[in-house]
ModelCIF file with pLDDT and N, C-alpha, C, O atoms, coordinates in Angstrom:
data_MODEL
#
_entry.id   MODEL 
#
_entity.id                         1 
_entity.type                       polymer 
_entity.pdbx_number_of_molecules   1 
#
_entity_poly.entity_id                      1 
_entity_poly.type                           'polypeptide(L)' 
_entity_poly.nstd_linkage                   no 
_entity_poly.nstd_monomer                   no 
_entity_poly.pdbx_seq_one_letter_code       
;(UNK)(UNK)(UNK)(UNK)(UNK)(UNK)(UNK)(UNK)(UNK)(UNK)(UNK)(UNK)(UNK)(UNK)(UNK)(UNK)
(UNK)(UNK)(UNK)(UNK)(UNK)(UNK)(UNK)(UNK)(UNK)(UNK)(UNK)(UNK)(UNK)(UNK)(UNK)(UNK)
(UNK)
;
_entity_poly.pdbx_seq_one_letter_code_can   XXXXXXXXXXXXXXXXXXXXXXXXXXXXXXXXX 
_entity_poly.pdbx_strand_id                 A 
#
loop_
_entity_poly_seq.entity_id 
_entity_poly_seq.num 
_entity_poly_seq.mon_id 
_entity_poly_seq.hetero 
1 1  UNK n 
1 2  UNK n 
1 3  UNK n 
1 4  UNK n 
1 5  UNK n 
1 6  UNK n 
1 7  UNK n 
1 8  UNK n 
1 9  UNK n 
1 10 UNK n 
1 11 UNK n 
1 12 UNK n 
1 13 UNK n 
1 14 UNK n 
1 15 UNK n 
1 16 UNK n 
1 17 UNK n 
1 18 UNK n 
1 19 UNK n 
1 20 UNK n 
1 21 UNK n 
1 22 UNK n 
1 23 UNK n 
1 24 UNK n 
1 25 UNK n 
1 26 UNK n 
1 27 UNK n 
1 28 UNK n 
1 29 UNK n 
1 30 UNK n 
1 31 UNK n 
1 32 UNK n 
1 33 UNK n 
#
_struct_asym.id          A 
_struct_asym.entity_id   1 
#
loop_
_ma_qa_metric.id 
_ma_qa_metric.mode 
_ma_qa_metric.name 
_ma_qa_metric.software_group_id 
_ma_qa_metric.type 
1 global pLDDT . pLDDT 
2 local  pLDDT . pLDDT 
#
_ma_qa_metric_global.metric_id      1 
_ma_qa_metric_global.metric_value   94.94 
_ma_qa_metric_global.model_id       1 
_ma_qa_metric_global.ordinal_id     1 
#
loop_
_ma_qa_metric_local.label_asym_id 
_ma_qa_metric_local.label_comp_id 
_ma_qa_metric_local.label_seq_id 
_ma_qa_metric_local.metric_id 
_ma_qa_metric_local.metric_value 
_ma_qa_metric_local.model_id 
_ma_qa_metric_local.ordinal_id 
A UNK 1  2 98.00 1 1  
A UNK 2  2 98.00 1 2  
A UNK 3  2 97.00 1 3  
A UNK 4  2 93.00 1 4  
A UNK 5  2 92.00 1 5  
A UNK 6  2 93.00 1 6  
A UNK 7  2 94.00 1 7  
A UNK 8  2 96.00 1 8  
A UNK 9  2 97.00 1 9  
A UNK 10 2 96.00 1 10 
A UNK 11 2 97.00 1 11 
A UNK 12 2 98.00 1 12 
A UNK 13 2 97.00 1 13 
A UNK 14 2 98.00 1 14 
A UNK 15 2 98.00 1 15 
A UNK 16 2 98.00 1 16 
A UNK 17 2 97.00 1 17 
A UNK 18 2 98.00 1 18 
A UNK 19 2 98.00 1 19 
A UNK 20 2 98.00 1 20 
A UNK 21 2 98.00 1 21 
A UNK 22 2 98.00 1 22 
A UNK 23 2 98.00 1 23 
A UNK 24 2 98.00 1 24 
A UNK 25 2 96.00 1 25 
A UNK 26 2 95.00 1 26 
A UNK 27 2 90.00 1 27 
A UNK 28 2 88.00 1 28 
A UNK 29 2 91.00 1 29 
A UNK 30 2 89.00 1 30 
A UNK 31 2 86.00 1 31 
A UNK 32 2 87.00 1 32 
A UNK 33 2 88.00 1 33 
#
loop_
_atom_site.group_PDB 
_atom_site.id 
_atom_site.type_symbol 
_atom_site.label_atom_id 
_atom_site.label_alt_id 
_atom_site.label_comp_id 
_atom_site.label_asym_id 
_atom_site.label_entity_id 
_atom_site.label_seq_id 
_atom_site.pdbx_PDB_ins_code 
_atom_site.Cartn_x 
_atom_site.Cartn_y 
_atom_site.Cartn_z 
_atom_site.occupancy 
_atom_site.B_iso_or_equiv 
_atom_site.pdbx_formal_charge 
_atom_site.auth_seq_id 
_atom_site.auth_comp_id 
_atom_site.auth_asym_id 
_atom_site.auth_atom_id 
_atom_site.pdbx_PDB_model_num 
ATOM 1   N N  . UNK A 1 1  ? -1.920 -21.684 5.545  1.00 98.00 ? 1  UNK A N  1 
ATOM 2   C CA . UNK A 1 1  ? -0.951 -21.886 6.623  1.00 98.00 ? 1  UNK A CA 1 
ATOM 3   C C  . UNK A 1 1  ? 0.443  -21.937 6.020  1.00 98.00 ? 1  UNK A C  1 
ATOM 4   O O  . UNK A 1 1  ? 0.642  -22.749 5.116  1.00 98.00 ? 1  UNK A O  1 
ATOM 5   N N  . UNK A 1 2  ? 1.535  -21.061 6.480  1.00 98.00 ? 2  UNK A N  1 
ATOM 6   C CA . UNK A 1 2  ? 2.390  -20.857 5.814  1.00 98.00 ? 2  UNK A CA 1 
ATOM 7   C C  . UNK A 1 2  ? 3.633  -21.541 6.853  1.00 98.00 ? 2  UNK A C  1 
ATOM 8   O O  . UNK A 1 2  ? 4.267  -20.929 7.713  1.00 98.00 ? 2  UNK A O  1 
ATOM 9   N N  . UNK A 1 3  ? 3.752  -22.936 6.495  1.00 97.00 ? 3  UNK A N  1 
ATOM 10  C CA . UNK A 1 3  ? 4.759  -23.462 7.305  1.00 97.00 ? 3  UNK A CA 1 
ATOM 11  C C  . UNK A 1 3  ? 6.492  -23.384 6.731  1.00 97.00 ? 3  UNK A C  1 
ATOM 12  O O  . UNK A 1 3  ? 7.166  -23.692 5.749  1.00 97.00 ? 3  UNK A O  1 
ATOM 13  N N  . UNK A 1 4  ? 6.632  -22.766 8.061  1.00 93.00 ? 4  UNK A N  1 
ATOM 14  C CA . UNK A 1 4  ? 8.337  -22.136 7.948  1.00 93.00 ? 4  UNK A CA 1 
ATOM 15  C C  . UNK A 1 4  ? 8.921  -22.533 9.465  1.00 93.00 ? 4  UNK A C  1 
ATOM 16  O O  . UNK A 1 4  ? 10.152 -22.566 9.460  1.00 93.00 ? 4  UNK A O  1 
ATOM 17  N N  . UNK A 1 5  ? 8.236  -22.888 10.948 1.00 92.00 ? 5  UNK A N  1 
ATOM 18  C CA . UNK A 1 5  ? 8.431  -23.096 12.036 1.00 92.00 ? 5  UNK A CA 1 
ATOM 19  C C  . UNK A 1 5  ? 8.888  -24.095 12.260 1.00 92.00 ? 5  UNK A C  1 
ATOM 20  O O  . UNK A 1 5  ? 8.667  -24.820 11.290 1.00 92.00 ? 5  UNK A O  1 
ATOM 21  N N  . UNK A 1 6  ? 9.502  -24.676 13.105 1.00 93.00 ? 6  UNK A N  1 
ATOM 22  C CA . UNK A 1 6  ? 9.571  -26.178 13.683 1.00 93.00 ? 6  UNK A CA 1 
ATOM 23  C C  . UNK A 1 6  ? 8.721  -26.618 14.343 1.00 93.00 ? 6  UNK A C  1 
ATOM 24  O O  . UNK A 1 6  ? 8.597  -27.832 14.503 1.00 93.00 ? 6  UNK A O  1 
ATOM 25  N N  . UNK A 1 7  ? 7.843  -25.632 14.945 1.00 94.00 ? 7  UNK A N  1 
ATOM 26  C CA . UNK A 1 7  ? 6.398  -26.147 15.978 1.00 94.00 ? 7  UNK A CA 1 
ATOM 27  C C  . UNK A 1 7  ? 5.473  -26.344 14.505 1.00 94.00 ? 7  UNK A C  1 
ATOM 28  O O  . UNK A 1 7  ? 4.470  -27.021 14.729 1.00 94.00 ? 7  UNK A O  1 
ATOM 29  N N  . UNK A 1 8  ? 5.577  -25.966 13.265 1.00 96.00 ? 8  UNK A N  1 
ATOM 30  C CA . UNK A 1 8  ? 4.344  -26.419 12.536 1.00 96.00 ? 8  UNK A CA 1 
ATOM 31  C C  . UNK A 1 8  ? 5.204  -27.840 11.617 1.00 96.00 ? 8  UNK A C  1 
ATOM 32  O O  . UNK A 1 8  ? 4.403  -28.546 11.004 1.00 96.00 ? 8  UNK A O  1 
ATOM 33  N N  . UNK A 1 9  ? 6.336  -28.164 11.526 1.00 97.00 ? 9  UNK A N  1 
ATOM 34  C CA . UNK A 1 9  ? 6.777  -29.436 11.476 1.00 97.00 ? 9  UNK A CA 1 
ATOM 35  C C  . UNK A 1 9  ? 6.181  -30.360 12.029 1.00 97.00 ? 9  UNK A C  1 
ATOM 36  O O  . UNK A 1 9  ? 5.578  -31.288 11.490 1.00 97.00 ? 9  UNK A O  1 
ATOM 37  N N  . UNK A 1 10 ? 6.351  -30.102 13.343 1.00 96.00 ? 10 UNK A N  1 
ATOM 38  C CA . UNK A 1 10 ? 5.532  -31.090 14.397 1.00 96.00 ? 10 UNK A CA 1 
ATOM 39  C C  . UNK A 1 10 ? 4.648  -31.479 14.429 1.00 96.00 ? 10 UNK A C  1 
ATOM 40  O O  . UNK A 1 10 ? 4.311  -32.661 14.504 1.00 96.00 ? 10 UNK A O  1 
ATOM 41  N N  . UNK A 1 11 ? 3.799  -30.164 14.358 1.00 97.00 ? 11 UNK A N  1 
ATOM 42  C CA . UNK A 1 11 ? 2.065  -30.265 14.229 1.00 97.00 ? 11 UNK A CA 1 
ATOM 43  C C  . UNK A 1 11 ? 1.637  -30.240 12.591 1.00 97.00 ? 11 UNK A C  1 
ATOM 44  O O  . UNK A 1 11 ? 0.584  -29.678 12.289 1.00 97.00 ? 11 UNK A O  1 
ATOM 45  N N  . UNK A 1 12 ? 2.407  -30.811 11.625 1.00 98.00 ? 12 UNK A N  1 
ATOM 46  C CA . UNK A 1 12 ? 2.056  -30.947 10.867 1.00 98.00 ? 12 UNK A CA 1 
ATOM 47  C C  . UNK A 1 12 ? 0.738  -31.288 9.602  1.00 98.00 ? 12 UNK A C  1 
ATOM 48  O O  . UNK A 1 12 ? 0.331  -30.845 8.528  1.00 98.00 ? 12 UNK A O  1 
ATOM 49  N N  . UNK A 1 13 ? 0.432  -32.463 10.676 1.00 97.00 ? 13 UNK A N  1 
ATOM 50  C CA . UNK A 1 13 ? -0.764 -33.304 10.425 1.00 97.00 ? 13 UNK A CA 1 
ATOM 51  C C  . UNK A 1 13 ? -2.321 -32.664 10.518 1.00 97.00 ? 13 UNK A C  1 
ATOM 52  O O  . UNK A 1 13 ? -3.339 -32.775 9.835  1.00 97.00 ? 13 UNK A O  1 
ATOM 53  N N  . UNK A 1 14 ? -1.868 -31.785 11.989 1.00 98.00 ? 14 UNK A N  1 
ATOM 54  C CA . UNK A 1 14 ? -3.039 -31.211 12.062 1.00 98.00 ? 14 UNK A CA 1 
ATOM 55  C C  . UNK A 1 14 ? -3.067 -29.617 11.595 1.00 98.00 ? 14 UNK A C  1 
ATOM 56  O O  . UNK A 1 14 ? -3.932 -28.839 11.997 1.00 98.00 ? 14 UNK A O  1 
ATOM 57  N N  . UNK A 1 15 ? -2.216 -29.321 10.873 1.00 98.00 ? 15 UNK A N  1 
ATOM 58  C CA . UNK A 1 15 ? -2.214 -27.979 10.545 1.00 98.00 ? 15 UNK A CA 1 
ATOM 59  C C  . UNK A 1 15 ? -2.556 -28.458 8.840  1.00 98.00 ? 15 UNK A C  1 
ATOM 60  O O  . UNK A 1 15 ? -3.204 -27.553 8.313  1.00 98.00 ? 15 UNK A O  1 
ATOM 61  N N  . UNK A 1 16 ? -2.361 -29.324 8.116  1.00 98.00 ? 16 UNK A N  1 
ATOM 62  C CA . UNK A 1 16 ? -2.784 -29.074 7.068  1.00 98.00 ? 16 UNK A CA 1 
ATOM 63  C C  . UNK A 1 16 ? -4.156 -29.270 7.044  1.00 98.00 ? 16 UNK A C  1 
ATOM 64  O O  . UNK A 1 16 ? -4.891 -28.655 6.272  1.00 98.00 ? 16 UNK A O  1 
ATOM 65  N N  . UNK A 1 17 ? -4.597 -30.211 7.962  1.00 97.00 ? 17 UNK A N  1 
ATOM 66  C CA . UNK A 1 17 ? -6.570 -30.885 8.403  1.00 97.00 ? 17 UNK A CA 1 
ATOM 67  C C  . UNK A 1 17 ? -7.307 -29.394 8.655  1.00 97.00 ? 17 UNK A C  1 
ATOM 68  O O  . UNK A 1 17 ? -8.451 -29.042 8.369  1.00 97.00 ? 17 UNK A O  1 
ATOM 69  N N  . UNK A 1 18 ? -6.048 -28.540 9.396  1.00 98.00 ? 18 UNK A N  1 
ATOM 70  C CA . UNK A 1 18 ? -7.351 -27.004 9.830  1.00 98.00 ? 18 UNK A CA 1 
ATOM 71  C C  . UNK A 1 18 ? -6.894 -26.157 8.671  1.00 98.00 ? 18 UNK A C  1 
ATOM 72  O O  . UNK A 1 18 ? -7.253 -25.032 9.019  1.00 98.00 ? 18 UNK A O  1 
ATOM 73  N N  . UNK A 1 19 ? -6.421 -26.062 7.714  1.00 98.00 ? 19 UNK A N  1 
ATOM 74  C CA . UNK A 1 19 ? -6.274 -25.476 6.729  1.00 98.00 ? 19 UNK A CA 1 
ATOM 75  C C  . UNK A 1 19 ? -7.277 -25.206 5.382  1.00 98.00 ? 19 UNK A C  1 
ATOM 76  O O  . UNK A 1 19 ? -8.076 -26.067 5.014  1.00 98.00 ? 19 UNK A O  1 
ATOM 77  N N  . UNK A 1 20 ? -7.149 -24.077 4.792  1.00 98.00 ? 20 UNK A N  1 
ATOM 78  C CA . UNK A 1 20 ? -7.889 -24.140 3.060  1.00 98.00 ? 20 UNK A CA 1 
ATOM 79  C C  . UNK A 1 20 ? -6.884 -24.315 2.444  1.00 98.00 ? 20 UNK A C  1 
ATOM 80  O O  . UNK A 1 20 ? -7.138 -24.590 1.271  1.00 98.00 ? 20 UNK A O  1 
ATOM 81  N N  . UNK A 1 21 ? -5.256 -24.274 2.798  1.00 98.00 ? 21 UNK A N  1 
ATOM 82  C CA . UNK A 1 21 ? -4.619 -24.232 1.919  1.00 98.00 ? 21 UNK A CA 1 
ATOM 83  C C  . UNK A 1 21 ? -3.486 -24.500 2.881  1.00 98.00 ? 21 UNK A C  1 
ATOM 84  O O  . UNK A 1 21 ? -3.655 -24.575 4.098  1.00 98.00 ? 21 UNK A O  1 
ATOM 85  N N  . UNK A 1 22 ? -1.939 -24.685 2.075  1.00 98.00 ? 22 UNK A N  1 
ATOM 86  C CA . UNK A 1 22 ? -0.656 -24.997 2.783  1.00 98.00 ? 22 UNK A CA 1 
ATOM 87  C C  . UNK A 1 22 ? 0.195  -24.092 1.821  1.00 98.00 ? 22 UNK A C  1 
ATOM 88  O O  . UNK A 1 22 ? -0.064 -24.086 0.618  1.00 98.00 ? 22 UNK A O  1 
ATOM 89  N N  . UNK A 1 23 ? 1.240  -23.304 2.360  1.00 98.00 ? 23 UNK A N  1 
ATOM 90  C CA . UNK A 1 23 ? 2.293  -23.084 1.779  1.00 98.00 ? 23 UNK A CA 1 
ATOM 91  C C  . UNK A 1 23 ? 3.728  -23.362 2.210  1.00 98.00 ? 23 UNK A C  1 
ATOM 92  O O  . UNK A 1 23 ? 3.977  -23.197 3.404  1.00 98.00 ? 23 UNK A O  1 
ATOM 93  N N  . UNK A 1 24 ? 4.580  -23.710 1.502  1.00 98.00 ? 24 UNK A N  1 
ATOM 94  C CA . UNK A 1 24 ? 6.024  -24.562 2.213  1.00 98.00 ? 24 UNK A CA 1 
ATOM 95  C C  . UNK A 1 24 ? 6.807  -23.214 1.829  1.00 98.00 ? 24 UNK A C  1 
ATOM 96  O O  . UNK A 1 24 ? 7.349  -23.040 0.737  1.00 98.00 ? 24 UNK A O  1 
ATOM 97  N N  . UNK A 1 25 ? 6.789  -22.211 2.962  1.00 96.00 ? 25 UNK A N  1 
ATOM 98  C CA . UNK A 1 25 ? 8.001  -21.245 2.914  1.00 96.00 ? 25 UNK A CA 1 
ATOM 99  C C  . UNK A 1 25 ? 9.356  -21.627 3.015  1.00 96.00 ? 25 UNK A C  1 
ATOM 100 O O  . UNK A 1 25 ? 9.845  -21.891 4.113  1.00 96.00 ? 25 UNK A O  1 
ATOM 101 N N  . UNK A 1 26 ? 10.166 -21.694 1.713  1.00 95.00 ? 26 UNK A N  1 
ATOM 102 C CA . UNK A 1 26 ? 11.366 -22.253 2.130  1.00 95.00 ? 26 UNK A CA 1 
ATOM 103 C C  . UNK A 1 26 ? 12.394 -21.418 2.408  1.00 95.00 ? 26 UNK A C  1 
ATOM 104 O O  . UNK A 1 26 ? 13.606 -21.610 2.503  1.00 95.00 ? 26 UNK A O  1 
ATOM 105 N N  . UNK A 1 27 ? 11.638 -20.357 2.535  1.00 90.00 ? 27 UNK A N  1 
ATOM 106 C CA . UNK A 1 27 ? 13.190 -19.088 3.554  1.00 90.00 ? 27 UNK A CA 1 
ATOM 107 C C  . UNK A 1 27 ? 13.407 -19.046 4.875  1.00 90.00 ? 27 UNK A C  1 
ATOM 108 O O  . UNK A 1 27 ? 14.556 -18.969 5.309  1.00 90.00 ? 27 UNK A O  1 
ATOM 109 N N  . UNK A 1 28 ? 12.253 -19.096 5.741  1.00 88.00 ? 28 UNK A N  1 
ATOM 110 C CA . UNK A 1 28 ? 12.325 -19.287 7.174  1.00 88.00 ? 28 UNK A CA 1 
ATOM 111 C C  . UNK A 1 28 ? 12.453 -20.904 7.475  1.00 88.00 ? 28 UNK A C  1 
ATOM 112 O O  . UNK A 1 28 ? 12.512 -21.301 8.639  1.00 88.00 ? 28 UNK A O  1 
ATOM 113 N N  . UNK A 1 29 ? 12.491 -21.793 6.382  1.00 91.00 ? 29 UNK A N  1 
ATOM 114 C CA . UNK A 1 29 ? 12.313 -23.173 6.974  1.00 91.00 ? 29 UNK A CA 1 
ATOM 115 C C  . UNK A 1 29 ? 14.027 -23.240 6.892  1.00 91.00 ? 29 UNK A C  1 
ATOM 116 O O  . UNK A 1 29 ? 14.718 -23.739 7.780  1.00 91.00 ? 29 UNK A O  1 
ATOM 117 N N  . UNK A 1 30 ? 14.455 -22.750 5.884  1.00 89.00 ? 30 UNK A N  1 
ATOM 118 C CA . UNK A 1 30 ? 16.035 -22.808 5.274  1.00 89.00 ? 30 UNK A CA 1 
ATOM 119 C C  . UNK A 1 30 ? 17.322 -22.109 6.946  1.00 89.00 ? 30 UNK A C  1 
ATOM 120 O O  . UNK A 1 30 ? 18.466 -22.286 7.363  1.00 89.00 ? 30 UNK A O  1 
ATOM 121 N N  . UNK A 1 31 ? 15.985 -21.261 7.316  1.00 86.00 ? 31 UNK A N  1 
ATOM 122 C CA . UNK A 1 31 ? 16.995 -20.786 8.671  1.00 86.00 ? 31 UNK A CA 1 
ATOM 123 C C  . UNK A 1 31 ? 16.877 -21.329 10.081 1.00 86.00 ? 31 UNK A C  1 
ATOM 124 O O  . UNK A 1 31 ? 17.578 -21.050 11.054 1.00 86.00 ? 31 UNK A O  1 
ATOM 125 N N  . UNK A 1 32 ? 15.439 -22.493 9.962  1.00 87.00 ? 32 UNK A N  1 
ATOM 126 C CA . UNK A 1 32 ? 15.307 -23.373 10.997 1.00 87.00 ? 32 UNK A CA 1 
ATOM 127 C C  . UNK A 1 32 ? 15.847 -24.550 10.868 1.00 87.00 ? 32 UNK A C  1 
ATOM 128 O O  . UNK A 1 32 ? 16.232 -25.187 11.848 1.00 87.00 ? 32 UNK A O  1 
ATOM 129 N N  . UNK A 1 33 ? 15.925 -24.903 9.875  1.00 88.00 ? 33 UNK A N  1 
ATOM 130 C CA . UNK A 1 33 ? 16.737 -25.992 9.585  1.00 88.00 ? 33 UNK A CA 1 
ATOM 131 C C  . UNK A 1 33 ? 17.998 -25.660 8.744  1.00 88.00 ? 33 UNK A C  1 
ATOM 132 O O  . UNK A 1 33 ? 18.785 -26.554 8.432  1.00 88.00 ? 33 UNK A O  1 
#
């Protein structure tokens, strides 16, 4: 799960629980925030 969204900010908790893995894209997170 490649979190870069503000809806997967949110849903954070449960996106790393349905995951095999996490990645913190910090290019699309850099233009949401």
């Amino acid at each position: 799960a490649k979190v870069e969204t503000l809806s997967a900010l949110r849903n954070l908790d449960s996106i790393v629980e349905a995951s095999d893995a996490v990645l913190v894209a910090r290019g699309d997170l850099g233009i949401r925030l």
